[in-house]
PDB file of N, CA and C in Angstrom:
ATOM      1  N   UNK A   1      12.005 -23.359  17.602  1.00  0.00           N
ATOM      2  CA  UNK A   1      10.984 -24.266  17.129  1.00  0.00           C
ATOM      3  C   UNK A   1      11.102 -24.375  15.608  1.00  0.00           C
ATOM      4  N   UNK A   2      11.611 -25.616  15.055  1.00  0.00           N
ATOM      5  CA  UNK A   2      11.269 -25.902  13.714  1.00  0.00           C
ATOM      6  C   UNK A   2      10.047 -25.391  13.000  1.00  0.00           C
ATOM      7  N   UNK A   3      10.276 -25.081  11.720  1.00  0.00           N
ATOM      8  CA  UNK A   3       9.240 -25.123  11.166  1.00  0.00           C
ATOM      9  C   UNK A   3       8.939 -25.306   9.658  1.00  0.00           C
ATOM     10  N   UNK A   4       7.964 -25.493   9.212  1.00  0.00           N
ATOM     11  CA  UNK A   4       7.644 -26.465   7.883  1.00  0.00           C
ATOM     12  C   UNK A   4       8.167 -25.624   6.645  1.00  0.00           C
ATOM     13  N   UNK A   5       8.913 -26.370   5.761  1.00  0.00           N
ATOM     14  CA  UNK A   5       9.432 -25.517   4.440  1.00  0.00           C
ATOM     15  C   UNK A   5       8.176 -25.187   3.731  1.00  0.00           C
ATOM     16  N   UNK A   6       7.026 -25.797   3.758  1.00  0.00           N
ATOM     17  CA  UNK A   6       6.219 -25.666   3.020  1.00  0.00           C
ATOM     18  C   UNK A   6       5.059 -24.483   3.293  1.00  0.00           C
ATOM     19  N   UNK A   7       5.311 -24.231   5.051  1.00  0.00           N
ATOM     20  CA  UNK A   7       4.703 -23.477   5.345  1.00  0.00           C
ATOM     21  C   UNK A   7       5.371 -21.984   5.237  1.00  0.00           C
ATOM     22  N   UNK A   8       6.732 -21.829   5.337  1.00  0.00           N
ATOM     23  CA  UNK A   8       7.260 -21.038   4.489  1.00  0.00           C
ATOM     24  C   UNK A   8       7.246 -20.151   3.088  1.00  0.00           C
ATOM     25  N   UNK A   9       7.361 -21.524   2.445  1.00  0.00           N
ATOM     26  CA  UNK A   9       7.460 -20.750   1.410  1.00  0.00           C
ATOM     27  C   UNK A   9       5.476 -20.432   0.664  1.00  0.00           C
ATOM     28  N   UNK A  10       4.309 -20.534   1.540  1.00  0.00           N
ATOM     29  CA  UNK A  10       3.268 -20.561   1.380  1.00  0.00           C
ATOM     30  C   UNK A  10       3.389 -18.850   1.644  1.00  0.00           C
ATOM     31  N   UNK A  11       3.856 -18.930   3.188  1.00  0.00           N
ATOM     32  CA  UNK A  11       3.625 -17.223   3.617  1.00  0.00           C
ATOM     33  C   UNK A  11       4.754 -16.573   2.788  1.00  0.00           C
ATOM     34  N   UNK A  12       5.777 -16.703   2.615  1.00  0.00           N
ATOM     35  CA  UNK A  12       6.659 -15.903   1.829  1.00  0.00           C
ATOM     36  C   UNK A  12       6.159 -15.111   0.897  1.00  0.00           C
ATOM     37  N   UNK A  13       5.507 -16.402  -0.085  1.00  0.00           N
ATOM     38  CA  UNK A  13       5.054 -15.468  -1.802  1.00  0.00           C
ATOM     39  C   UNK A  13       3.770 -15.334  -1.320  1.00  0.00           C
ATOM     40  N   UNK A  14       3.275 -14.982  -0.179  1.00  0.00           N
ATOM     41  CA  UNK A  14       2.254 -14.375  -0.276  1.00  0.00           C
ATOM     42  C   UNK A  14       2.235 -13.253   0.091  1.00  0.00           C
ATOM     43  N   UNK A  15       3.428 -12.856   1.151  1.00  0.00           N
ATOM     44  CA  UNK A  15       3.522 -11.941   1.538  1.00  0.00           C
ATOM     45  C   UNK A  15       4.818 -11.082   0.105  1.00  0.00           C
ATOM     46  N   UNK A  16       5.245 -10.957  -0.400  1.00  0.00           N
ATOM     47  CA  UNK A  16       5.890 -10.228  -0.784  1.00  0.00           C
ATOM     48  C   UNK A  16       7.353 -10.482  -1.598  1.00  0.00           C
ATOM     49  N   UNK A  17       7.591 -11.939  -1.019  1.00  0.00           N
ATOM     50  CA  UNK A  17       8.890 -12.745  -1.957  1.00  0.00           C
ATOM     51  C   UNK A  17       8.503 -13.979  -3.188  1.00  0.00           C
ATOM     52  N   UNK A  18       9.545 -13.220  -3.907  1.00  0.00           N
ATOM     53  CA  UNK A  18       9.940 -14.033  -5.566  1.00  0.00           C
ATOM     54  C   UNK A  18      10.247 -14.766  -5.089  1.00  0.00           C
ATOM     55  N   UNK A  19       9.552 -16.441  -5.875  1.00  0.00           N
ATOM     56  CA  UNK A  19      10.846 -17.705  -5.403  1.00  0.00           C
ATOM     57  C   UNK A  19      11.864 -18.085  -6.304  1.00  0.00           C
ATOM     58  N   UNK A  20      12.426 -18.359  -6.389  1.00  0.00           N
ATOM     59  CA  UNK A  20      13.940 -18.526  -7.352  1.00  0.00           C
ATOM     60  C   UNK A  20      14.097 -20.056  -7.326  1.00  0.00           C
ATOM     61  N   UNK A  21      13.902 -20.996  -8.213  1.00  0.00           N
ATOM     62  CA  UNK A  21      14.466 -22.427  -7.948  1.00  0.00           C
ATOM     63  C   UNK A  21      15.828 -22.673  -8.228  1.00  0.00           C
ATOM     64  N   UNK A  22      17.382 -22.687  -7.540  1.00  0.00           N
ATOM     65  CA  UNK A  22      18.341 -23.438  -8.236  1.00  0.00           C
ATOM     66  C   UNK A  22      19.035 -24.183  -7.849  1.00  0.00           C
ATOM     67  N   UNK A  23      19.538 -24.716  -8.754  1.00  0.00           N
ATOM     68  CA  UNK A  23      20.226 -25.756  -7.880  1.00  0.00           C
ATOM     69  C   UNK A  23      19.898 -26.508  -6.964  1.00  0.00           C
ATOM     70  N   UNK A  24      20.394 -26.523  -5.883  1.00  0.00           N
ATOM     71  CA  UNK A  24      20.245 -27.353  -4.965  1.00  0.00           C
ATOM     72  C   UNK A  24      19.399 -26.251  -3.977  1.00  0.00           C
ATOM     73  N   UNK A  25      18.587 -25.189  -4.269  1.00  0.00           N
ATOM     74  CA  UNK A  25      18.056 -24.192  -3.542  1.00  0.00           C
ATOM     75  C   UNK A  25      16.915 -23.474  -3.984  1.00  0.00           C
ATOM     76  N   UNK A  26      16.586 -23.031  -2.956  1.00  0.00           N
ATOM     77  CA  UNK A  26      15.351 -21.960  -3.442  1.00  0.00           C
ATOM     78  C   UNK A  26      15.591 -21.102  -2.503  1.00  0.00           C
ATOM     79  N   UNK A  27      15.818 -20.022  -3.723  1.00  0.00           N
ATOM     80  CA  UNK A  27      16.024 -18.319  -3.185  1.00  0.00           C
ATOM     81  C   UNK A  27      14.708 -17.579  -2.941  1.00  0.00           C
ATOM     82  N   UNK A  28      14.769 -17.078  -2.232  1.00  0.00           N
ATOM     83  CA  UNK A  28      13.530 -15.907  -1.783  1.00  0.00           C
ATOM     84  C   UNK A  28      13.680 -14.482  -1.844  1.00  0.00           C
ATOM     85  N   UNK A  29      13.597 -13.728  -3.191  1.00  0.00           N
ATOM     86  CA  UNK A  29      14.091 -11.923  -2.956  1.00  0.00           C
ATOM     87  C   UNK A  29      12.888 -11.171  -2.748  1.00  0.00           C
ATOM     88  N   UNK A  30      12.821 -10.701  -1.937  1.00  0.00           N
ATOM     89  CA  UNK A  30      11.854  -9.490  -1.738  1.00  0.00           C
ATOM     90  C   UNK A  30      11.398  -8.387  -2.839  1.00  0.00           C
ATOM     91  N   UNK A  31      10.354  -8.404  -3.106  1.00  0.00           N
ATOM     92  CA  UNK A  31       9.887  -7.038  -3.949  1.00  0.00           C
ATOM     93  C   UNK A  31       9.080  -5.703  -3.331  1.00  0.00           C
ATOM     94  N   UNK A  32       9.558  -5.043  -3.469  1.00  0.00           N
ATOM     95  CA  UNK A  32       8.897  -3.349  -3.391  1.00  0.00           C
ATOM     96  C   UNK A  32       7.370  -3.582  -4.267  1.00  0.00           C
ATOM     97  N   UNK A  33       6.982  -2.587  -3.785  1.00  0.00           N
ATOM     98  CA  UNK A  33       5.428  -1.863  -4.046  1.00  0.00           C
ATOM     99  C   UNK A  33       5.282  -2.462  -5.553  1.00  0.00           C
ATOM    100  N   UNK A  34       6.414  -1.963  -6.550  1.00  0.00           N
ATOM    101  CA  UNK A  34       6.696  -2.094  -7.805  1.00  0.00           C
ATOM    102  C   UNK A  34       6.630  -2.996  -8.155  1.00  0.00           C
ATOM    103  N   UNK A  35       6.784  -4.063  -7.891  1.00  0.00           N
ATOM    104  CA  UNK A  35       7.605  -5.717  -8.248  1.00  0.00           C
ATOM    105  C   UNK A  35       9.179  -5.710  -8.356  1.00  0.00           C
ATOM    106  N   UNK A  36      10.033  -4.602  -7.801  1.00  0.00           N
ATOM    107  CA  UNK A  36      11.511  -4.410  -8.169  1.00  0.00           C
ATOM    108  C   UNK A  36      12.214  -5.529  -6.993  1.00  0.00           C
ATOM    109  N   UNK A  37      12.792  -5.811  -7.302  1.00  0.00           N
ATOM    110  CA  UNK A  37      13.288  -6.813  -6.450  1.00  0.00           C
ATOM    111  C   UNK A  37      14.472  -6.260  -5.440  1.00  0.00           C
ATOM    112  N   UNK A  38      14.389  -6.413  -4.125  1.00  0.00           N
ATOM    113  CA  UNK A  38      15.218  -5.280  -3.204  1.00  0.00           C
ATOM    114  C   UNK A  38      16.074  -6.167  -2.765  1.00  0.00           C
ATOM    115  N   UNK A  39      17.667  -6.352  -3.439  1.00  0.00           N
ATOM    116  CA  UNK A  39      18.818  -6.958  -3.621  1.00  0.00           C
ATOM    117  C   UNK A  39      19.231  -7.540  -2.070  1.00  0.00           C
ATOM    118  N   UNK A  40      18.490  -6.577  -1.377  1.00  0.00           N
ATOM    119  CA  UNK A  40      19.453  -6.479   0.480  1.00  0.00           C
ATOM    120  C   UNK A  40      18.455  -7.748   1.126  1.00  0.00           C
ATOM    121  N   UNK A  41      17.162  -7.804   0.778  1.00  0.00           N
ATOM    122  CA  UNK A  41      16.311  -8.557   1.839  1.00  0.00           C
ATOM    123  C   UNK A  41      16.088  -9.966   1.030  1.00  0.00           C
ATOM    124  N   UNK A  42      17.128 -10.781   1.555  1.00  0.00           N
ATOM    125  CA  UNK A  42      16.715 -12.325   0.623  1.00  0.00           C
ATOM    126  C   UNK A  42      16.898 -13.459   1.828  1.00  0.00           C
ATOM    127  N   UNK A  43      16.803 -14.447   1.483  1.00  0.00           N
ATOM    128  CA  UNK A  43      17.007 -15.677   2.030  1.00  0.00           C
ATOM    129  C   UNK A  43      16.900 -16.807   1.275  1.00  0.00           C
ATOM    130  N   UNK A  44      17.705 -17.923   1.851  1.00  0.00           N
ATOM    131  CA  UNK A  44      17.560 -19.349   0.992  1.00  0.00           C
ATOM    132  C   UNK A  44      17.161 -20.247   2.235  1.00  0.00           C
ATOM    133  N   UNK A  45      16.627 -21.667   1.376  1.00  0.00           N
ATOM    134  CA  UNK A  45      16.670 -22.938   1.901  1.00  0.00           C
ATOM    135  C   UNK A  45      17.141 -23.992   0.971  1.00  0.00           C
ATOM    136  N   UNK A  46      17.286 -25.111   1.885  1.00  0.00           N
ATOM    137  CA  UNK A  46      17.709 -26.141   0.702  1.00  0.00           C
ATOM    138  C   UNK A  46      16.591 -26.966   0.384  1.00  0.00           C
ATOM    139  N   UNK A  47      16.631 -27.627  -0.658  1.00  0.00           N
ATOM    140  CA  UNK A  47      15.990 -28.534  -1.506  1.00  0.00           C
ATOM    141  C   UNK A  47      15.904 -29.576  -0.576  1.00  0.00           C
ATOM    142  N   UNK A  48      16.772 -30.101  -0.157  1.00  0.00           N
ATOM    143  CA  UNK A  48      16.241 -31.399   0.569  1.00  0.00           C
ATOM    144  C   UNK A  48      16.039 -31.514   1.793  1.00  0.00           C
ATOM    145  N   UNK A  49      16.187 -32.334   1.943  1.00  0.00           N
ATOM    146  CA  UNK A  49      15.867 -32.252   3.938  1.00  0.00           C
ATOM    147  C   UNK A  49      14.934 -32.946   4.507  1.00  0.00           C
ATOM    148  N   UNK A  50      14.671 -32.769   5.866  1.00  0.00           N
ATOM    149  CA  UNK A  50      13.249 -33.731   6.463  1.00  0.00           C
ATOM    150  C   UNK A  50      11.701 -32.855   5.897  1.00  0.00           C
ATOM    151  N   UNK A  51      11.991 -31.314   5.246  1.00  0.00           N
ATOM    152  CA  UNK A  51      10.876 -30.153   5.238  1.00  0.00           C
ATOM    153  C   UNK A  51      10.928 -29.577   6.318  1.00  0.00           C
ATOM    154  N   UNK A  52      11.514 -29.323   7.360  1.00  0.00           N
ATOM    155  CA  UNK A  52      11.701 -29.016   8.227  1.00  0.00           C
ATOM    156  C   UNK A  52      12.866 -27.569   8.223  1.00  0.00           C
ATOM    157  N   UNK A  53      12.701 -26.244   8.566  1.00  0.00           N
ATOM    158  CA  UNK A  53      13.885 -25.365   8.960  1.00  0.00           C
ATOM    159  C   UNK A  53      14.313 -25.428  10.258  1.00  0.00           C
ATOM    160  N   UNK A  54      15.263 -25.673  10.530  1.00  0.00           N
ATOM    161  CA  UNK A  54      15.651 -25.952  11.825  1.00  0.00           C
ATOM    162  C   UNK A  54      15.953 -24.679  12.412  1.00  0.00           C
ATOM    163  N   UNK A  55      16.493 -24.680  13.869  1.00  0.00           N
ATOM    164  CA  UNK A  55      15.986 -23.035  14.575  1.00  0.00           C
ATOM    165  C   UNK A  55      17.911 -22.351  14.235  1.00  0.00           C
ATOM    166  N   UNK A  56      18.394 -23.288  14.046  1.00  0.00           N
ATOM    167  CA  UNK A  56      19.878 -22.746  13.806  1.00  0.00           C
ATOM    168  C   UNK A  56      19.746 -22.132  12.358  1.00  0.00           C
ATOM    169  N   UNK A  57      19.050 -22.799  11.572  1.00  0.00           N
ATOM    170  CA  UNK A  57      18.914 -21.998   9.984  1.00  0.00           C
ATOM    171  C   UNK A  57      17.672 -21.004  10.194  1.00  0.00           C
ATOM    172  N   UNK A  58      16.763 -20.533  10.737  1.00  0.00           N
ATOM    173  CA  UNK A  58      16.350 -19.520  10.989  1.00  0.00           C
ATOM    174  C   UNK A  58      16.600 -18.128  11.934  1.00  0.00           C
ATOM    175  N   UNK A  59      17.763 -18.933  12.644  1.00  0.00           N
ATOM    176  CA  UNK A  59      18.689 -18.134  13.401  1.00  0.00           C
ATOM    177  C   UNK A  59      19.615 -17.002  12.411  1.00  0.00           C
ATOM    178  N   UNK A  60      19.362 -17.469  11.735  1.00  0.00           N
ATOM    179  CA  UNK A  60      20.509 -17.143  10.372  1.00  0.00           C
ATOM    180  C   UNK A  60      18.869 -16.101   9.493  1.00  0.00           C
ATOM    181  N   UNK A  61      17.846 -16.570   8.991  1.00  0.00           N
ATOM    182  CA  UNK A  61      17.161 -16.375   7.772  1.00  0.00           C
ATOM    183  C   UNK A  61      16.603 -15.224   8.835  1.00  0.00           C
ATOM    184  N   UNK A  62      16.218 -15.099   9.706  1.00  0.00           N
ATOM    185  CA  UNK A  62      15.710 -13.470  10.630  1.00  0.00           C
ATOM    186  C   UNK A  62      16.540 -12.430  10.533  1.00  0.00           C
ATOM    187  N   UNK A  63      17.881 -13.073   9.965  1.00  0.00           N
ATOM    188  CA  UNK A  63      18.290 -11.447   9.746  1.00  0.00           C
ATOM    189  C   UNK A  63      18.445 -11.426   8.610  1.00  0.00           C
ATOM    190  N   UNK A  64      19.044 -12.103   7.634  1.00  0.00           N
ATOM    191  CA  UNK A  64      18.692 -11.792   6.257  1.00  0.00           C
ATOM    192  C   UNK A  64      17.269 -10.773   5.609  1.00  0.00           C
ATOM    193  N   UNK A  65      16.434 -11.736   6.312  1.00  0.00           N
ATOM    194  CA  UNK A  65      15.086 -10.817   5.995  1.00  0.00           C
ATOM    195  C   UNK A  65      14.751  -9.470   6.750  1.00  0.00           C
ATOM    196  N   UNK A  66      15.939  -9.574   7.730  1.00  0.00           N
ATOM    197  CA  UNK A  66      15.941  -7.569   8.022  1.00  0.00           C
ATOM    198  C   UNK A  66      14.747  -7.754   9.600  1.00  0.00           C
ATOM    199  N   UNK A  67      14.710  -9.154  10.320  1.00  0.00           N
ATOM    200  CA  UNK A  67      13.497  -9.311  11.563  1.00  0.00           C
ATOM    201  C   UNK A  67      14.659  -8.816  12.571  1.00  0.00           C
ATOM    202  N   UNK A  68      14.225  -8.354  13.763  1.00  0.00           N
ATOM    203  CA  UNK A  68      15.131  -7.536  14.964  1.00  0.00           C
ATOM    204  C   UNK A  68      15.785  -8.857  15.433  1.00  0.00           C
ATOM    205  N   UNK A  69      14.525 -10.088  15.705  1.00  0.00           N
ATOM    206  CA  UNK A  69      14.570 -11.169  16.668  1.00  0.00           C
ATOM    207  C   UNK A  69      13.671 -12.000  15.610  1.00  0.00           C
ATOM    208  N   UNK A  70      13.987 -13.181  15.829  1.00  0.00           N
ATOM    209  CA  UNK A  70      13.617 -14.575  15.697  1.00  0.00           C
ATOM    210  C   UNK A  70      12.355 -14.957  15.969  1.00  0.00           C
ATOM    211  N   UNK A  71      11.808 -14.514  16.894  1.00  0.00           N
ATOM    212  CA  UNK A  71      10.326 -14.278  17.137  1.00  0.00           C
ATOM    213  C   UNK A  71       9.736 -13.497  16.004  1.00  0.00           C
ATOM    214  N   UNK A  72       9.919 -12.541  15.586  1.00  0.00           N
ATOM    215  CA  UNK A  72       9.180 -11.639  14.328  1.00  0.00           C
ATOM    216  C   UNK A  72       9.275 -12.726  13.079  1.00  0.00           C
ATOM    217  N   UNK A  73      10.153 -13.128  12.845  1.00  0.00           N
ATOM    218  CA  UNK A  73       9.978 -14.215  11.679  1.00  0.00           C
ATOM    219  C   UNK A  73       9.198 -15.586  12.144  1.00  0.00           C
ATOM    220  N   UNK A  74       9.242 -15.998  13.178  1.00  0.00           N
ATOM    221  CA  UNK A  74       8.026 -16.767  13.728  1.00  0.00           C
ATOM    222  C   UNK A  74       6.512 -15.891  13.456  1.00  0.00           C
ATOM    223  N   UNK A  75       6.734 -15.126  14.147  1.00  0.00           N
ATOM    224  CA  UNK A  75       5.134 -14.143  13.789  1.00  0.00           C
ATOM    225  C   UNK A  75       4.413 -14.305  12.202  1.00  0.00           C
ATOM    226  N   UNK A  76       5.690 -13.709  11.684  1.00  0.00           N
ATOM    227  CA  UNK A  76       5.500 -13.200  10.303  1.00  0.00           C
ATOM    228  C   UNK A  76       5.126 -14.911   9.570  1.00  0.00           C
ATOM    229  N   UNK A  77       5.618 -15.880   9.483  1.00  0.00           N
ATOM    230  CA  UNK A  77       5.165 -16.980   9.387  1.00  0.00           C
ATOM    231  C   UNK A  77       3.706 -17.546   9.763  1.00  0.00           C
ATOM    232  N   UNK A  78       3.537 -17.039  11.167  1.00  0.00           N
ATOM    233  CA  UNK A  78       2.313 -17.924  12.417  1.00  0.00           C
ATOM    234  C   UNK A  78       1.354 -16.812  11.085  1.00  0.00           C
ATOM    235  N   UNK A  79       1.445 -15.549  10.252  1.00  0.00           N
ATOM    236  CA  UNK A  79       0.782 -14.809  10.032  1.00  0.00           C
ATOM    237  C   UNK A  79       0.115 -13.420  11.329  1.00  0.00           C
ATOM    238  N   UNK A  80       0.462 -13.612  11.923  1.00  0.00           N
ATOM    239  CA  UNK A  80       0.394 -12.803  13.083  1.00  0.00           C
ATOM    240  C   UNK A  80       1.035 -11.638  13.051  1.00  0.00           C
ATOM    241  N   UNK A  81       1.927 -10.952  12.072  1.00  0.00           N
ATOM    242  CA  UNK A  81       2.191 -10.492  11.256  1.00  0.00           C
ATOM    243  C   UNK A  81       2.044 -10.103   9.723  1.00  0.00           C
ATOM    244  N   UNK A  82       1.512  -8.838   9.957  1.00  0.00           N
ATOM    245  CA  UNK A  82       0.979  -9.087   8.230  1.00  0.00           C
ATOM    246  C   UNK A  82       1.857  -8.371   7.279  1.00  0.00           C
ATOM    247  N   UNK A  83       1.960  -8.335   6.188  1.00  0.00           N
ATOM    248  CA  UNK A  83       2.881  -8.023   4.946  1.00  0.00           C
ATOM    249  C   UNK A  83       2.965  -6.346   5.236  1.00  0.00           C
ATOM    250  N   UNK A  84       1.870  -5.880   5.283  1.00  0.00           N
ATOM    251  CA  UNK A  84       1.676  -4.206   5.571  1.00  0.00           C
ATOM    252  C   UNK A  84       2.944  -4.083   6.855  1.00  0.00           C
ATOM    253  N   UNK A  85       2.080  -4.808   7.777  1.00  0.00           N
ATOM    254  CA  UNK A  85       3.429  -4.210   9.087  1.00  0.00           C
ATOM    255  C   UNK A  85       4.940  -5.184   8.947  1.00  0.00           C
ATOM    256  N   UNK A  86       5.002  -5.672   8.244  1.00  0.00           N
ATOM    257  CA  UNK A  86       6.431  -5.634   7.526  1.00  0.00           C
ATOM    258  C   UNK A  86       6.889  -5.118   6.654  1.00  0.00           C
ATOM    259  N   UNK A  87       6.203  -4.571   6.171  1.00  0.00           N
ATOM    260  CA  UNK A  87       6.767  -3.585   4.919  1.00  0.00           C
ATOM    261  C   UNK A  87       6.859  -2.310   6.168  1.00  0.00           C
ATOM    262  N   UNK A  88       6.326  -1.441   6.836  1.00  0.00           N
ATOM    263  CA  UNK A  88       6.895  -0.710   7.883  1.00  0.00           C
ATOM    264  C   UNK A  88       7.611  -0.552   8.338  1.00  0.00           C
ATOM    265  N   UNK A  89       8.311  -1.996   9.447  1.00  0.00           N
ATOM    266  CA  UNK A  89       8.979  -2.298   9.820  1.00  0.00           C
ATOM    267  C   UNK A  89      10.314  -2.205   9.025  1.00  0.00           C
ATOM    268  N   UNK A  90      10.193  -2.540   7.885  1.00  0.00           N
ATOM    269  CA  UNK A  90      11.572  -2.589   6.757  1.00  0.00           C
ATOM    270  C   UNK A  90      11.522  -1.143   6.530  1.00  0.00           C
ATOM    271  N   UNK A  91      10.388  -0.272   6.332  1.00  0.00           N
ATOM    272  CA  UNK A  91      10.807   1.010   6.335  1.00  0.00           C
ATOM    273  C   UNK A  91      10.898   1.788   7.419  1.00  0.00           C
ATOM    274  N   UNK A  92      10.907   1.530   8.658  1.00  0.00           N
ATOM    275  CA  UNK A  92      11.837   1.858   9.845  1.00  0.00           C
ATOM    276  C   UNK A  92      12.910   2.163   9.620  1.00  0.00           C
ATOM    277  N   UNK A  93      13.642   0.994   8.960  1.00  0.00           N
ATOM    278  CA  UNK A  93      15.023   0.369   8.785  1.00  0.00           C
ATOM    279  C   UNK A  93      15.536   1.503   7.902  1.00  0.00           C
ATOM    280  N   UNK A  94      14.743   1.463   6.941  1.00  0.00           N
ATOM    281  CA  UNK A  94      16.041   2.610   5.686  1.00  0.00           C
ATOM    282  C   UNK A  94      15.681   2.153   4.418  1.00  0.00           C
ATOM    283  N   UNK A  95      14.935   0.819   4.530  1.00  0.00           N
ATOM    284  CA  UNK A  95      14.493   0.305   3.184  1.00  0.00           C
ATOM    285  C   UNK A  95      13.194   1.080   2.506  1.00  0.00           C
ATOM    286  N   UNK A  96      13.378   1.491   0.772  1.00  0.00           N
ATOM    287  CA  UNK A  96      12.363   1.833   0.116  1.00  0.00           C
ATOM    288  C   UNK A  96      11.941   0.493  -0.245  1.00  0.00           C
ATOM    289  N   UNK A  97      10.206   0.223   0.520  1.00  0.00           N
ATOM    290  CA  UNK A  97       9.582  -0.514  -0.259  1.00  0.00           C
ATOM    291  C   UNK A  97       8.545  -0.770  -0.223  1.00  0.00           C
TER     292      UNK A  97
END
């Protein structure tokens, strides 16, 4: 299921990612507790488009951001997921953050 760039990048920096404008992109890096920016958990989109992420480019951005499945980055979007139990979840993983 598509879903809105705008609604993206709303939950992103709210939950926990820097936005980066360049180029033809906007980067998303994750920050720790600190504000340190954690090099491993990023993702991009492009600038143009219908606003729309299509499910083949989120097929791709669920693992960048360190989600098991494609559904958790749906969650984490719907907000049904909150920043706390993703920050967990990433420290499951091995990540300090």
């Amino acid at each position: 299921m598509p879903i809105k760039k705008r609604d993206f990048e709303r939950v992103t920096i709210k939950k926990g990612y820097l936005q980066i404008r360049k180029g033809d992109h906007i980067f998303y890096r994750f920050k720790d507790n600190e504000g340190k920016i954690v090099d491993s958990i990023h993702t991009k989109v492009s600038h143009g488009g219908t606003g729309d992420i299509s499910d083949s480019l989120l097929s791709k951005m669920y693992k960048q951001m360190m989600f098991t499945k494609k559904t958790d980055l749906e969650n984490y979007i719907a907000c049904t997921l909150t920043e706390d139990e993703y920050r967990d979840m990433l420290r499951s993983k091995g990540f300090i953050v």
